[in-house]
N, C-alpha and C. Protein backbone atom coordinates (compact mmCIF):
# COMPACT_ATOMS: atom_id res chain seq x y z
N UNK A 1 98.79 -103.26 198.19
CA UNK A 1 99.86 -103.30 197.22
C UNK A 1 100.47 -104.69 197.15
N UNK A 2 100.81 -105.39 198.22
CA UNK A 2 101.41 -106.51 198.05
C UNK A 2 100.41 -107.72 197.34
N UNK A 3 99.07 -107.44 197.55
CA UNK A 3 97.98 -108.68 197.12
C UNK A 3 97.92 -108.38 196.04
N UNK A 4 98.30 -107.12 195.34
CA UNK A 4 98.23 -107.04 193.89
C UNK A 4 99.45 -107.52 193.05
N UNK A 5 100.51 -107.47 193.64
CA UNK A 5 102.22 -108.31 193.46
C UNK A 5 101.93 -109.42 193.23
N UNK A 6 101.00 -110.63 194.01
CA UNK A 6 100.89 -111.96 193.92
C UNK A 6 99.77 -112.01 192.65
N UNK A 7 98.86 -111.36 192.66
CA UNK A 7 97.67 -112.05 191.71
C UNK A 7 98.68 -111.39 190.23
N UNK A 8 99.41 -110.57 189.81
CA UNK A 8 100.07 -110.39 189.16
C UNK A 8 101.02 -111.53 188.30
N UNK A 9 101.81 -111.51 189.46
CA UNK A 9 102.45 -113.10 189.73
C UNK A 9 101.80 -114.34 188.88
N UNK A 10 100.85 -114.60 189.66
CA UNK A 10 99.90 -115.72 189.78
C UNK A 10 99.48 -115.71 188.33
N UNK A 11 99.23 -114.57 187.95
CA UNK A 11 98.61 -114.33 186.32
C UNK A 11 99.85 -114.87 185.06
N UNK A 12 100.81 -114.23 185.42
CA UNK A 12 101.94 -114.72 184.55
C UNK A 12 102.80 -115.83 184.33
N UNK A 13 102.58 -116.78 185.90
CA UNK A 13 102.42 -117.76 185.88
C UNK A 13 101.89 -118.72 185.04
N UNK A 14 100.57 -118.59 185.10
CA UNK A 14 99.36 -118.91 184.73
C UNK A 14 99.39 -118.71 182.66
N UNK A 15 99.71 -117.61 182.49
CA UNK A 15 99.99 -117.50 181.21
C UNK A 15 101.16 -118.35 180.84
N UNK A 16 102.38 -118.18 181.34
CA UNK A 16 103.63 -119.48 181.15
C UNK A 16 103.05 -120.95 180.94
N UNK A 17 102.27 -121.18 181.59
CA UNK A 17 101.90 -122.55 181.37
C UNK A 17 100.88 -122.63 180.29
N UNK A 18 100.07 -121.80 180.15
CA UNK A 18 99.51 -122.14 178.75
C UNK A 18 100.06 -122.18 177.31
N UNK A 19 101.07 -121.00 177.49
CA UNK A 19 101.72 -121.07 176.07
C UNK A 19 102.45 -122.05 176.09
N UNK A 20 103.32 -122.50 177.13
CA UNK A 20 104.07 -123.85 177.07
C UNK A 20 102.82 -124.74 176.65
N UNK A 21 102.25 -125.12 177.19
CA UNK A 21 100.96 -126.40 176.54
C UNK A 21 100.85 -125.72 175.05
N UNK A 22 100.64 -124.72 174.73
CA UNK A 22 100.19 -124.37 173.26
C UNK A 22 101.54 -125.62 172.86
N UNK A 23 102.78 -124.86 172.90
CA UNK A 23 104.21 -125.10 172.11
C UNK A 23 104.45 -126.82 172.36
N UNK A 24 103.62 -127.16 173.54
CA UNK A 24 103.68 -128.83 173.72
C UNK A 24 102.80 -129.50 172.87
N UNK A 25 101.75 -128.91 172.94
CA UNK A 25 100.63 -129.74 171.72
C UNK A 25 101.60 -129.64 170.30
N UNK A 26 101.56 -128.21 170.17
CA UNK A 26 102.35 -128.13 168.75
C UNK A 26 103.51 -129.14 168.49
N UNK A 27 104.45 -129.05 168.92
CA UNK A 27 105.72 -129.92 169.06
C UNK A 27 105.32 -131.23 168.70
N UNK A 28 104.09 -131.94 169.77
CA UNK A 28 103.73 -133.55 169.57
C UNK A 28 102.80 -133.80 168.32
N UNK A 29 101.92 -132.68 167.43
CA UNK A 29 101.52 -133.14 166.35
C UNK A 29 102.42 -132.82 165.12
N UNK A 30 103.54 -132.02 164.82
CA UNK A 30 104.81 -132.62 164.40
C UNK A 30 105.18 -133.49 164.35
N UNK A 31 105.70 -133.99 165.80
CA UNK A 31 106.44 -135.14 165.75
C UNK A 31 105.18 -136.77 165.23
N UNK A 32 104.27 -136.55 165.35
CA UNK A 32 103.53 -137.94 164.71
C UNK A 32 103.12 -137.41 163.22
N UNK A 33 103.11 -136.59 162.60
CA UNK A 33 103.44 -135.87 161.38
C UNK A 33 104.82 -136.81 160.87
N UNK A 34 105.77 -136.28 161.30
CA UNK A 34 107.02 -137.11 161.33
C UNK A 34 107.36 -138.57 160.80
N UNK A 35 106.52 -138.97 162.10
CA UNK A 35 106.32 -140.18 162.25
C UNK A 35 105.63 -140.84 161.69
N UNK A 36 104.66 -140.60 161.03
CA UNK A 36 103.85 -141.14 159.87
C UNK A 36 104.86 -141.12 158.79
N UNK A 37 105.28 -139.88 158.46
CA UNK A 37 106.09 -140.01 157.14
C UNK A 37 107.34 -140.98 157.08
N UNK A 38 108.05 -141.37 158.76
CA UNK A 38 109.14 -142.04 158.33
C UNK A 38 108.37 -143.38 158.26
N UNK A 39 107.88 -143.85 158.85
CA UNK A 39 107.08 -145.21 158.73
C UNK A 39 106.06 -145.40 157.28
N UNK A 40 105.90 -144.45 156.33
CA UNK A 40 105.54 -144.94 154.98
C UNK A 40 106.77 -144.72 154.52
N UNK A 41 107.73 -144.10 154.75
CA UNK A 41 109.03 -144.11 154.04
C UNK A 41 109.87 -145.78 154.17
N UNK A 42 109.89 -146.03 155.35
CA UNK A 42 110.80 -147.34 155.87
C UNK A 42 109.74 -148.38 154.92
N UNK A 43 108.49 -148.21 155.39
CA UNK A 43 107.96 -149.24 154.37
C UNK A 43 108.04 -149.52 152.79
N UNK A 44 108.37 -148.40 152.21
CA UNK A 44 108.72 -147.99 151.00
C UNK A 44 109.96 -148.67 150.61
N UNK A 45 110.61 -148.53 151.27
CA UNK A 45 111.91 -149.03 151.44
C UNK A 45 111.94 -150.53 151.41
N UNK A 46 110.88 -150.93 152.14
CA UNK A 46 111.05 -152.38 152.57
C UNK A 46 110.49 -153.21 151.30
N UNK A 47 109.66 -152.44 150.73
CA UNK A 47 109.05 -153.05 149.42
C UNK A 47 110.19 -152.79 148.50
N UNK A 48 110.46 -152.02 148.28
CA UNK A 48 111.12 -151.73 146.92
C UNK A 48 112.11 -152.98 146.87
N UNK A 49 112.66 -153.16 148.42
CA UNK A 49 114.15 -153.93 148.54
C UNK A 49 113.52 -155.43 148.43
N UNK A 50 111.67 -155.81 148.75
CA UNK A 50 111.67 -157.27 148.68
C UNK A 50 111.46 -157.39 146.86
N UNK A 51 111.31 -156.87 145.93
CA UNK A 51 110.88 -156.57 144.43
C UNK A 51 112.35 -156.85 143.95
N UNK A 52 113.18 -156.08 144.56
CA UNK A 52 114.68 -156.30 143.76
C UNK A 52 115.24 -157.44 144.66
N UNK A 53 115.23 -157.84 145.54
CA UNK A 53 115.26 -159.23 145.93
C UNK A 53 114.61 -160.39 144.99
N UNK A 54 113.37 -160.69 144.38
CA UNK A 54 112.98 -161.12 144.04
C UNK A 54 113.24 -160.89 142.42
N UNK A 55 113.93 -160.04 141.88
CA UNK A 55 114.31 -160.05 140.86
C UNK A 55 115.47 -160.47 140.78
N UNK A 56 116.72 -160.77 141.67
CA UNK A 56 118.27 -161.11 141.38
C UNK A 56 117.75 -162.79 141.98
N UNK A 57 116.61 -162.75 142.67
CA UNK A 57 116.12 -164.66 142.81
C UNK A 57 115.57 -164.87 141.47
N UNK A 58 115.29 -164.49 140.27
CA UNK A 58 114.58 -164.75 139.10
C UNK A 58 115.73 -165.23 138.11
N UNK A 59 116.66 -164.04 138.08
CA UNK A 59 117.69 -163.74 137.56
C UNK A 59 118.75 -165.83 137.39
N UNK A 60 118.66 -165.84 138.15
CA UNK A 60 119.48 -167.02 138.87
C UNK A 60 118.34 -168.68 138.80
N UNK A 61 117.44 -168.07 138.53
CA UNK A 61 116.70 -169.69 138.14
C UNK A 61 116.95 -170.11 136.94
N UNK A 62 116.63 -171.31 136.97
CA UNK A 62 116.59 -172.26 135.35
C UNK A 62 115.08 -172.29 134.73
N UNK A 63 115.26 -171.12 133.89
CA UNK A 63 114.61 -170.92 133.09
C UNK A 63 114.45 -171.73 131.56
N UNK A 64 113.32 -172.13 130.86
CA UNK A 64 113.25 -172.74 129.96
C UNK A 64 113.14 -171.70 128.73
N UNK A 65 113.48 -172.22 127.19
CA UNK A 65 113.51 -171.33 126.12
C UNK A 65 111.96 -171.38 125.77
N UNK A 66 110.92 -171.90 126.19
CA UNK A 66 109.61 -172.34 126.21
C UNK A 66 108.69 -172.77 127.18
N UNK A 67 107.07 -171.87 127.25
CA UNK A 67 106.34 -170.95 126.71
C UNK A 67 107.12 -169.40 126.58
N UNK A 68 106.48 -168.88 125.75
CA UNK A 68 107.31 -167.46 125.56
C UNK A 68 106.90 -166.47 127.11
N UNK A 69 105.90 -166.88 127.89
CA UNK A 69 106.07 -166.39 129.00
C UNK A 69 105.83 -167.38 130.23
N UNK A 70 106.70 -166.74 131.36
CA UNK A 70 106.69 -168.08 131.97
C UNK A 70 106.68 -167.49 133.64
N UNK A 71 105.97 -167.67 134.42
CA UNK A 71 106.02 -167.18 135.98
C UNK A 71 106.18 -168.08 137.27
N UNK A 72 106.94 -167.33 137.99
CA UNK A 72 106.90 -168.10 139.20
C UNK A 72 106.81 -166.85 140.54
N UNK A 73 106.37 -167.91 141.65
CA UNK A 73 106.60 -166.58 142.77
C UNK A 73 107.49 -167.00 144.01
N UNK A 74 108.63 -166.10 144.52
CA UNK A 74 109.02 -166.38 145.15
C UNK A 74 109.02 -166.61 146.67
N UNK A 75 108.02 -165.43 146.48
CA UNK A 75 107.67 -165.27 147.97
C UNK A 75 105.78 -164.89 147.82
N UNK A 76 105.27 -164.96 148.80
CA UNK A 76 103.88 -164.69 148.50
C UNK A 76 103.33 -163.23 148.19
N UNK A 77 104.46 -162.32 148.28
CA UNK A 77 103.69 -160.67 147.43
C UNK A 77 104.29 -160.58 146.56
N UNK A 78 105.26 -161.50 145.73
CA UNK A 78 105.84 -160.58 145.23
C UNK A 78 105.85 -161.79 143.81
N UNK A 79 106.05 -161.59 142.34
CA UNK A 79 105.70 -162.51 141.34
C UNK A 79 106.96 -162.49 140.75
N UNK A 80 107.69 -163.37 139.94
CA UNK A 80 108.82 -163.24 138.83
C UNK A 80 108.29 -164.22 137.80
N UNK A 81 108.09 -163.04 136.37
CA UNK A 81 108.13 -163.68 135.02
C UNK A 81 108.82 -163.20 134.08
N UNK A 82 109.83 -164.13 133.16
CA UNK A 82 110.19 -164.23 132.18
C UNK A 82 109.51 -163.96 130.55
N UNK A 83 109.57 -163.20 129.94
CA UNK A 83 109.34 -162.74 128.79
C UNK A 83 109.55 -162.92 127.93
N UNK A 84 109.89 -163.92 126.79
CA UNK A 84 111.14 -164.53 125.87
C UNK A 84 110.72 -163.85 124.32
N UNK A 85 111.34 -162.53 124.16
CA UNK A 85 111.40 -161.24 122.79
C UNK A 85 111.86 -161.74 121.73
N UNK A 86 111.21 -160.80 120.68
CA UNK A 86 112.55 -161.42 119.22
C UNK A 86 113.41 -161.00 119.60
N UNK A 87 114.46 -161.40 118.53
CA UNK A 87 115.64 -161.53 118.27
C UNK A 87 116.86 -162.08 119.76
N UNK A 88 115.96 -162.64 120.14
CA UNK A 88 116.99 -163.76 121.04
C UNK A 88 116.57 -162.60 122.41
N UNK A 89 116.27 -161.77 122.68
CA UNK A 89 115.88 -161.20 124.00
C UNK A 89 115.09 -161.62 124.67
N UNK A 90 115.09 -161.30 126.18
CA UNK A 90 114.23 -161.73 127.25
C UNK A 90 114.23 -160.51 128.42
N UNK A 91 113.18 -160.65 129.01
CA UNK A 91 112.90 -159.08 129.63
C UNK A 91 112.34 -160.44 130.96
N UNK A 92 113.21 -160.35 132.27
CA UNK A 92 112.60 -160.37 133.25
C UNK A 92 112.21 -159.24 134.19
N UNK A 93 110.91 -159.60 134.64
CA UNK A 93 109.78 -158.82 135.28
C UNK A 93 109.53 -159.39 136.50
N UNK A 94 109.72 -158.68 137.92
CA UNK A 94 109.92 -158.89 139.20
C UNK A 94 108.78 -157.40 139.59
N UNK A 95 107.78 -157.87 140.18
CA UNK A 95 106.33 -157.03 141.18
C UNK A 95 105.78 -157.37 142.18
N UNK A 96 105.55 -156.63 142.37
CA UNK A 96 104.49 -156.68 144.00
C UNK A 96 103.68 -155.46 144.31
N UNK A 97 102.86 -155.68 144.19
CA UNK A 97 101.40 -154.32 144.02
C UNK A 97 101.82 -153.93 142.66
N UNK A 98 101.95 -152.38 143.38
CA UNK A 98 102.15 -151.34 142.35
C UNK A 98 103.73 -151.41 141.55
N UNK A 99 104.82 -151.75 142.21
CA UNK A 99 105.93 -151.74 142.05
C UNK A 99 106.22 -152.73 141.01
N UNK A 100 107.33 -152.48 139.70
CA UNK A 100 107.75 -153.25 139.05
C UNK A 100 109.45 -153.12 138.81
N UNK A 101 109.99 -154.08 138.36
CA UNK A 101 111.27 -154.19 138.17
C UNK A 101 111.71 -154.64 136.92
N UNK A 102 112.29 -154.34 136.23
CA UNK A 102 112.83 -155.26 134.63
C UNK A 102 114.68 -155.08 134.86
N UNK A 103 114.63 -156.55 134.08
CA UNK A 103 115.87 -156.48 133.85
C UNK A 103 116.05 -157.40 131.87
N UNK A 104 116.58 -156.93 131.24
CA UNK A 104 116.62 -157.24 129.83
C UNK A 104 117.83 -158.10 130.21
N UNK A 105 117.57 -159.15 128.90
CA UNK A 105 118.76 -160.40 128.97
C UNK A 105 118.82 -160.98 127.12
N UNK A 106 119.43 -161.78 127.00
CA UNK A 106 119.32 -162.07 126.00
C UNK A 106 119.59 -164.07 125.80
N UNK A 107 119.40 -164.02 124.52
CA UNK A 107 119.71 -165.54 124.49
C UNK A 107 121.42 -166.11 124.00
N UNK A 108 122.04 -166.60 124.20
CA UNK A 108 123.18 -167.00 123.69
C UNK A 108 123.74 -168.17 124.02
N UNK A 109 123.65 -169.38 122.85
CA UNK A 109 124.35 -170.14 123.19
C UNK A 109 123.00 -171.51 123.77
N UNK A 110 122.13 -171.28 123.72
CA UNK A 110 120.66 -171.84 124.01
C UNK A 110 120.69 -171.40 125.61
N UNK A 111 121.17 -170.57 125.96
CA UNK A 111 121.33 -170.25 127.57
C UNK A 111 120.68 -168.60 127.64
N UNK A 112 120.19 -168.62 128.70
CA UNK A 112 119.82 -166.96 129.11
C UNK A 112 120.49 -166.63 129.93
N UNK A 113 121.15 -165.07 129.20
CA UNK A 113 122.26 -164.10 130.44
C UNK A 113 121.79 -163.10 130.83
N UNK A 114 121.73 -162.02 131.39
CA UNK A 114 121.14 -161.36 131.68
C UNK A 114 122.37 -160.36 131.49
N UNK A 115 121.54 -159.31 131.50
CA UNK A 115 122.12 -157.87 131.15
C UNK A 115 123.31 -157.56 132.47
N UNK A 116 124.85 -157.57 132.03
CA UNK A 116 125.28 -157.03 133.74
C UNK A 116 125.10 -155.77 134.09
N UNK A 117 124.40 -154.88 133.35
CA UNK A 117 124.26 -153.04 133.74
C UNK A 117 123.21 -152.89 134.91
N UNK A 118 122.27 -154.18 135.30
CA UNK A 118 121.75 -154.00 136.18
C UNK A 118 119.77 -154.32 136.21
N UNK A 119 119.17 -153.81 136.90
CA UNK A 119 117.65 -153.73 136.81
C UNK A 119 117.77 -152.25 136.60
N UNK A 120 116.32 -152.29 136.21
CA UNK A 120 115.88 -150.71 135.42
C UNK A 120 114.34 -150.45 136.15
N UNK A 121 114.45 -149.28 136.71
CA UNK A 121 112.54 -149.27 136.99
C UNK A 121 111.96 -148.48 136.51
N UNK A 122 112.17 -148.24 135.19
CA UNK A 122 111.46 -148.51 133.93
C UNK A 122 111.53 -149.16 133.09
N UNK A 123 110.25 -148.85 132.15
CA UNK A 123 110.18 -150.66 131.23
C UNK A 123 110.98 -149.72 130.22
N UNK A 124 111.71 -151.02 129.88
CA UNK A 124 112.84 -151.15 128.38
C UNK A 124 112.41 -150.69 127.46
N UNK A 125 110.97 -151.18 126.74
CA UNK A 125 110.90 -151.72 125.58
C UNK A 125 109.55 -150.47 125.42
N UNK A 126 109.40 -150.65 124.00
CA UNK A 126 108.70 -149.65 123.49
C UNK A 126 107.27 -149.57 123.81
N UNK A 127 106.83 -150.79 123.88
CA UNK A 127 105.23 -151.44 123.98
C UNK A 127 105.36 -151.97 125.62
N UNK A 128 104.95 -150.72 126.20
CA UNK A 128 104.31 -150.54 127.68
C UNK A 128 103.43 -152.09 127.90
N UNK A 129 102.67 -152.76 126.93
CA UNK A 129 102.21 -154.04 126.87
C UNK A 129 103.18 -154.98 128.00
N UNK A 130 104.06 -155.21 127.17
CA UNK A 130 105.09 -156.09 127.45
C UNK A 130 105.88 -156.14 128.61
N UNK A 131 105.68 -154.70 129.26
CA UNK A 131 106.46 -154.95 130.39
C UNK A 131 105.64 -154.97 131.57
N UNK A 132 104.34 -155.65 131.84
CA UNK A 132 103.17 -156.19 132.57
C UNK A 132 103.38 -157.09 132.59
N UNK A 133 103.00 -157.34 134.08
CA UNK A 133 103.46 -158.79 134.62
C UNK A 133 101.74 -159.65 134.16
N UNK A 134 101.86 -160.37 133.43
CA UNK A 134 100.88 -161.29 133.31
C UNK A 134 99.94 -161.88 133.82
């Protein structure tokens, strides 16, 4: 009777620790589940913020009223070009990969201002053309 108390024992033991390992494996492919997603998220993040960086650095250069398009880059992923529209408008365009940024401005005064409502991440203008970075 008593040797049957221990292997009893011993058995349920024995079961405790496997389901714990089940619930431990489980738990750790979650958590790198997780962890994948916050690390394309933070990166997401990190792009979006160097694109609109690079669009309020566009914003702020001395731009000429001529060629009607005109590019520069600020940093090495990321491009800023100027667009110069009828009727005295200008559409700057700030990218990097996939990501784009516009901000509409206009002409006044032989000077370019830019819109104060902000950047838009979508294109303005009617002809999807135009708001491609060159």
């Amino acid at each position: 009777m008593n040797r049957q108390s221990g292997v009893s024992s011993l058995a349920m033991v024995l079961l405790l620790l496997v389901l714990g390992s089940l619930i431990l494996t489980g738990l750790n492919q979650q958590l790198e589940t997780f962890s994948a997603l916050v690390i394309g998220e933070s990166n997401a993040i990190r792009h979006q913020a160097g694109v609109q960086s690079a669009l309020e650095w566009g914003k702020v250069q001395q731009w000429a009223l001529q060629p009607d398009v005109q590019c520069r880059q600020p940093a090495q992923q990321s491009r800023v070009c100027l667009r110069l529209l009828n009727d005295n408008q200008v559409l700057l365009i700030a990218g990097s990969h996939d990501l784009l940024l516009w901000r509409l401005g206009g002409i006044t005064e032989g000077r370019i201002r830019f819109s104060p409502h902000g950047w838009s991440d979508f294109c303005p203008l009617k002809e999807n053309a135009l708001c491609q970075l060159p």
